[in-house]
N, C-alpha and C. Protein backbone atom coordinates (compact mmCIF):
# COMPACT_ATOMS: atom_id res chain seq x y z
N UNK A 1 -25.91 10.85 0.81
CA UNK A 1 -25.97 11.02 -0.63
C UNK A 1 -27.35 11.53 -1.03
N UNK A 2 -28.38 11.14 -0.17
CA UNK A 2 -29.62 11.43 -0.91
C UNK A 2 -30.15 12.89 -0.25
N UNK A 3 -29.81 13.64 0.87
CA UNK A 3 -29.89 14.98 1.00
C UNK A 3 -28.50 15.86 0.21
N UNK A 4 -27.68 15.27 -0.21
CA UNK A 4 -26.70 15.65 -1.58
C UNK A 4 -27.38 16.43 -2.48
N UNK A 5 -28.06 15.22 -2.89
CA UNK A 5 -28.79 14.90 -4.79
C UNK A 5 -30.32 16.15 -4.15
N UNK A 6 -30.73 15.89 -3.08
CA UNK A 6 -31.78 16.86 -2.70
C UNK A 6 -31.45 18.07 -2.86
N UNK A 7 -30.44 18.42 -2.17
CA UNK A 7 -30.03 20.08 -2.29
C UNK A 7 -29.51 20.32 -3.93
N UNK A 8 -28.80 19.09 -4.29
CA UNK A 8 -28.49 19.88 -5.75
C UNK A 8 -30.19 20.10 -6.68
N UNK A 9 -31.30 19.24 -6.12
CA UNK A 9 -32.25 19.83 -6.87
C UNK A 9 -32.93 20.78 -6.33
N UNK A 10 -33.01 21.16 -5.13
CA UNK A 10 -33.46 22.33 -4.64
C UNK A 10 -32.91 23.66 -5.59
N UNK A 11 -31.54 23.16 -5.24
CA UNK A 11 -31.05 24.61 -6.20
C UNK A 11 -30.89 24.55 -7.32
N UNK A 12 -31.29 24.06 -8.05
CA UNK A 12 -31.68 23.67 -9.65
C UNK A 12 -33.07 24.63 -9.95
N UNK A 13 -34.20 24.37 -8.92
CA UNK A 13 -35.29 25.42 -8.94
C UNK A 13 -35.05 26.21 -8.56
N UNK A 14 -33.99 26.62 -8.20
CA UNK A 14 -33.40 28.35 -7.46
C UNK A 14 -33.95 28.06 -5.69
N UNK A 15 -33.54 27.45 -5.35
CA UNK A 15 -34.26 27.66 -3.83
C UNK A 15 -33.11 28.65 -2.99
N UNK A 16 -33.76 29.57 -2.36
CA UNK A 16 -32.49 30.18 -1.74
C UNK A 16 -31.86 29.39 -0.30
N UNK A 17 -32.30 29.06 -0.02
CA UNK A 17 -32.08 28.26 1.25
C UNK A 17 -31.13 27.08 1.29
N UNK A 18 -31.83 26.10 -0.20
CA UNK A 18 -30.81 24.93 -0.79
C UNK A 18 -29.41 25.21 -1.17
N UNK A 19 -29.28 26.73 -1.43
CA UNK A 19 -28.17 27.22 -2.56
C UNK A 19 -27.26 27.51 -1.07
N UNK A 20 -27.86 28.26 -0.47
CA UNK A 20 -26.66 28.60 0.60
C UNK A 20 -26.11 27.46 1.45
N UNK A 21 -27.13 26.03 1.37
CA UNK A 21 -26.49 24.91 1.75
C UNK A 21 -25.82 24.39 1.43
N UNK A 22 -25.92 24.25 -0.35
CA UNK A 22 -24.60 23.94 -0.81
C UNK A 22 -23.70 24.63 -1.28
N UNK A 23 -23.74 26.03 -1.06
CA UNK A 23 -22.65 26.91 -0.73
C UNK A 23 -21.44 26.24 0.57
N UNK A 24 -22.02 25.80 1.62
CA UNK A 24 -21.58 25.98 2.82
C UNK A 24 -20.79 24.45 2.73
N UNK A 25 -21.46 23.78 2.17
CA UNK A 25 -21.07 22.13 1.71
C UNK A 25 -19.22 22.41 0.99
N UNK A 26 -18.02 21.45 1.43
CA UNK A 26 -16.94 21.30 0.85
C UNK A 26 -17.44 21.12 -0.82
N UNK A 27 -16.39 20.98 -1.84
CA UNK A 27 -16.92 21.18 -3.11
C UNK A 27 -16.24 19.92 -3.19
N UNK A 28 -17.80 19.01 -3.42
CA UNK A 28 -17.54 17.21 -3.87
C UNK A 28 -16.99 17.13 -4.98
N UNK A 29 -17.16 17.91 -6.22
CA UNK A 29 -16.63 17.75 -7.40
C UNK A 29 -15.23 17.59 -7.56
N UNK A 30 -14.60 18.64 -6.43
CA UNK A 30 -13.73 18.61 -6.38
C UNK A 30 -13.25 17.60 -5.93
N UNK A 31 -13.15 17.18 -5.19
CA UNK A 31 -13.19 15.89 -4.51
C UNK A 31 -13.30 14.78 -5.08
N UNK A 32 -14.18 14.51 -5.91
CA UNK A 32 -14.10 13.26 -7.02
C UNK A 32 -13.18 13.50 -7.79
N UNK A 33 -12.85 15.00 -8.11
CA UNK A 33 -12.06 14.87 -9.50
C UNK A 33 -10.59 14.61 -8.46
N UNK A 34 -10.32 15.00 -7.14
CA UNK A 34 -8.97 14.50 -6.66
C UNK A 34 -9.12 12.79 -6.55
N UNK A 35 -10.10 12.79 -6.25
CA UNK A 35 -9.90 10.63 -5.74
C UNK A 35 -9.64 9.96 -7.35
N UNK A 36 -10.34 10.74 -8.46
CA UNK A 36 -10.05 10.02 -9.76
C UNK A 36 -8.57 9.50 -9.90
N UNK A 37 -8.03 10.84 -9.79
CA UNK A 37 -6.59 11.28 -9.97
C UNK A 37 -5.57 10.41 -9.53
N UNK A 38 -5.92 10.64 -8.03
CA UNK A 38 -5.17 9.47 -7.27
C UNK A 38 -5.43 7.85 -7.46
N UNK A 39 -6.13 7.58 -7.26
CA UNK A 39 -6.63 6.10 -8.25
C UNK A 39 -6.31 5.46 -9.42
N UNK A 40 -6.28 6.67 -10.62
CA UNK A 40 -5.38 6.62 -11.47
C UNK A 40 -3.77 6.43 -11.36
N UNK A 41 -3.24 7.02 -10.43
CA UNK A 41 -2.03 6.98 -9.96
C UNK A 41 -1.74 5.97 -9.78
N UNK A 42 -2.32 5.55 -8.88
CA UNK A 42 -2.14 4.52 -7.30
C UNK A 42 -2.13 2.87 -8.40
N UNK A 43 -3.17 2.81 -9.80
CA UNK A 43 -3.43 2.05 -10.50
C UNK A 43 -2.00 2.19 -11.51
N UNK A 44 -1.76 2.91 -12.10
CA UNK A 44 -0.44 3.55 -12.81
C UNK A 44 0.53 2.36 -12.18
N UNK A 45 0.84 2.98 -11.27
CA UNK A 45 2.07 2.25 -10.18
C UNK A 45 2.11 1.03 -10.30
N UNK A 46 0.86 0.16 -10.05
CA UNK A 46 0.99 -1.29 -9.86
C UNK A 46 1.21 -1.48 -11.08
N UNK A 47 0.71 -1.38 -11.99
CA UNK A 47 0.86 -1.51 -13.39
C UNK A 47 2.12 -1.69 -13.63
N UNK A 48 2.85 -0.87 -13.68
CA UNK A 48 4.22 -0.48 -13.83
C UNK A 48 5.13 -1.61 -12.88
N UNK A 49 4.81 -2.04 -11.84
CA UNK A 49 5.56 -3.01 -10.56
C UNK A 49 5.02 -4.43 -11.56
N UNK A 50 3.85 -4.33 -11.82
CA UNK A 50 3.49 -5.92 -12.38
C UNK A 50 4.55 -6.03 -13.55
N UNK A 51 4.26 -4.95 -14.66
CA UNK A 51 5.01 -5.34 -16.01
C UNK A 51 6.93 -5.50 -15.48
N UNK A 52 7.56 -4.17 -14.96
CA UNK A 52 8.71 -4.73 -14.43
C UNK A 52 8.74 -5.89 -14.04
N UNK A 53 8.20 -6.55 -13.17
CA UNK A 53 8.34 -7.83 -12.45
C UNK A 53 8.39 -8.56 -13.48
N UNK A 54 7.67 -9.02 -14.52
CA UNK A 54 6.85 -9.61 -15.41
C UNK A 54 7.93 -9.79 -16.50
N UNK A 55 8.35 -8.55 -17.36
CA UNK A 55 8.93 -8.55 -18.54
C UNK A 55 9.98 -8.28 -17.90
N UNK A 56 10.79 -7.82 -17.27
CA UNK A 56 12.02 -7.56 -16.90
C UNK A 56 12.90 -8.75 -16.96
N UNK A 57 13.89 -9.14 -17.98
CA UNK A 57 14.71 -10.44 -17.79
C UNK A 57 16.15 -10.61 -17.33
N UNK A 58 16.47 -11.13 -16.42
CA UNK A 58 18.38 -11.31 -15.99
C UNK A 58 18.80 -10.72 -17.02
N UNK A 59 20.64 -10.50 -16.97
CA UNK A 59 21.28 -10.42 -17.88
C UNK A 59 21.78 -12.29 -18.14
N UNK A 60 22.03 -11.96 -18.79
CA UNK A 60 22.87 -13.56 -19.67
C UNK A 60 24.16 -13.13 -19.45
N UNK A 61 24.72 -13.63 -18.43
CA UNK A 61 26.40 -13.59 -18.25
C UNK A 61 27.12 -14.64 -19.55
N UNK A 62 26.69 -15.22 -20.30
CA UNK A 62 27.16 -15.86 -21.53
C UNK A 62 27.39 -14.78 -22.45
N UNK A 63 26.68 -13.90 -22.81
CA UNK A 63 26.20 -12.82 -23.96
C UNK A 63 27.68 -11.46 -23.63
N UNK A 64 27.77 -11.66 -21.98
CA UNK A 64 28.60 -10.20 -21.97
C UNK A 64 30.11 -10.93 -22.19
């Protein structure tokens, strides 16, 4: 993380050297913005399994 945050300030002052490193680097942003996503999801889901479980009530065979 901390030669990360280094190269993104290298190339903040224009370094040419830093820039083509994080040229060459996968694109983390991207990457966070996929793990958000999925997390969100993955959180979604349980959500959804808790409240079903939760509020979901029998039928009343009296009622039908």
């Amino acid at each position: 993380m901390g030669s990360l945050l280094n190269t993104l300030w290298k190339t903040v002052i224009l370094d040419d050297g830093a820039f083509q490193d994080w040229s060459e680097r996968p694109n983390v942003f991207l990457r966070g913005i996929v793990l958000i996503i999925l997390v969100t999801l993955v959180a979604e889901i349980i959500v959804f399994g808790v409240n079903l479980v939760t509020q979901v009530q029998p039928v009343d065979l009296t009622v039908i």
